[in-house]
Protein backbone atom coordinates (compact mmCIF):
# COMPACT_ATOMS: atom_id res chain seq x y z
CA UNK A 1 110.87 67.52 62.63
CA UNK A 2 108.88 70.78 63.04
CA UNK A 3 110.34 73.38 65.17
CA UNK A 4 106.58 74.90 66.63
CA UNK A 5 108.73 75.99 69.93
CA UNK A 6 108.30 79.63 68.85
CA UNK A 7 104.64 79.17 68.67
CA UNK A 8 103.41 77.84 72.10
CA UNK A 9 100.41 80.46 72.97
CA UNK A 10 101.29 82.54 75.90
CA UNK A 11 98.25 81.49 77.98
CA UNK A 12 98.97 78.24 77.63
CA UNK A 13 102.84 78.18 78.59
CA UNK A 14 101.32 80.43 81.51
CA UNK A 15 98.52 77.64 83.22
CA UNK A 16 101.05 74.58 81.72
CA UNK A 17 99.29 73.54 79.37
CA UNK A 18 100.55 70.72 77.20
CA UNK A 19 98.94 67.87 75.09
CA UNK A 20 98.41 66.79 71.72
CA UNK A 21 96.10 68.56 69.38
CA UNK A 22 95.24 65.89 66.33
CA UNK A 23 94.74 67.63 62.99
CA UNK A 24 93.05 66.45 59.70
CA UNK A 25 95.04 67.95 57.00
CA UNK A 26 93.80 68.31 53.27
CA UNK A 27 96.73 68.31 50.82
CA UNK A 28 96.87 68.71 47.44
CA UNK A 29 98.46 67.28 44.38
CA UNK A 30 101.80 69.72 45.13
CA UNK A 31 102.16 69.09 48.83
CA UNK A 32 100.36 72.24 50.03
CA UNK A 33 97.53 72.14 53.10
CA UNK A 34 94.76 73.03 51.69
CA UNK A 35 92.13 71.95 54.66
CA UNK A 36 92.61 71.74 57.86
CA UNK A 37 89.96 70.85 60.68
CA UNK A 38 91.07 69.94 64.55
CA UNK A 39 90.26 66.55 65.60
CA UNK A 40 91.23 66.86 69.32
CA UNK A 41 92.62 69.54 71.41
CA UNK A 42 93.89 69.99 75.22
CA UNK A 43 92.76 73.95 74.66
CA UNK A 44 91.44 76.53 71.75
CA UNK A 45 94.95 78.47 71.87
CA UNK A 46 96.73 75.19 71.50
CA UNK A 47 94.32 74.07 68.92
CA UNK A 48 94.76 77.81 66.93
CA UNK A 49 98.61 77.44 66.97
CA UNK A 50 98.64 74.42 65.70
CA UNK A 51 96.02 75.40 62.79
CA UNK A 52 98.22 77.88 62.07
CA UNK A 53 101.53 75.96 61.96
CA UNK A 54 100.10 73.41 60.06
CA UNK A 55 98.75 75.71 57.07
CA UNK A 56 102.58 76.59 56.22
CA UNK A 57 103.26 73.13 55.77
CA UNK A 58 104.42 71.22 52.45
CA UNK A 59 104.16 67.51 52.67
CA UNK A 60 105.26 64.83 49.67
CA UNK A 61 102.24 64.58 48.14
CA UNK A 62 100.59 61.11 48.06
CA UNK A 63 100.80 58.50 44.98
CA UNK A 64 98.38 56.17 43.45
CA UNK A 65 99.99 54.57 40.92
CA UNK A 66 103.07 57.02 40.32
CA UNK A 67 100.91 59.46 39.60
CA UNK A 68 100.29 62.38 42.92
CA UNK A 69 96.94 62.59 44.11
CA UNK A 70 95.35 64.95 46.63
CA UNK A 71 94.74 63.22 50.24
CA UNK A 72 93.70 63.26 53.57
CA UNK A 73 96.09 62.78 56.42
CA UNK A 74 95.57 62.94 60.36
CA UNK A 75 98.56 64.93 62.11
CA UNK A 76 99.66 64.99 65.28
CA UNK A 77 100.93 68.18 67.15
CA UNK A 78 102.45 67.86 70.77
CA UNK A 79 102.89 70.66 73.01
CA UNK A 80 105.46 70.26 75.62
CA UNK A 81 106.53 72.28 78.23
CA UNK A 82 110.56 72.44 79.03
């Protein structure tokens, strides 16, 4: 898992906002995010800390036939509050 507890926006913890913001990530050959563009979003400061979290990312990167190959993946952040 991700630990993104550390980056819940302010405002957002402050009206209770929670949801899921959906992400399109671009990775490369090596695993790093190299794109990445907000699908869906409860609210900009959720969508921002998620764009954020997600560029420090490193995934597997994806195979076609052995060999990696840069991709396109949909992610899925969800804020909740405790």
């Amino acid at each position: 898992g991700i630990d993104i507890a550390s980056k819940y926006p302010a405002d957002a913890r402050q009206v209770g906002t929670e949801g899921r913001v959906v992400l399109l990530l671009g990775v490369d050959v090596e695993g790093r995010v190299t794109s990445a563009r907000v699908l869906e979003a409860p609210s900009p400061s959720l969508a921002g800390a998620a764009l954020a979290g997600a560029r420090r990312f490193r995934f597997t990167p994806a195979l076609l036939e052995g060999a990696p190959v840069a991709t396109e993946i949909r992610f899925t952040y969800t804020f909740l509050l405790e």
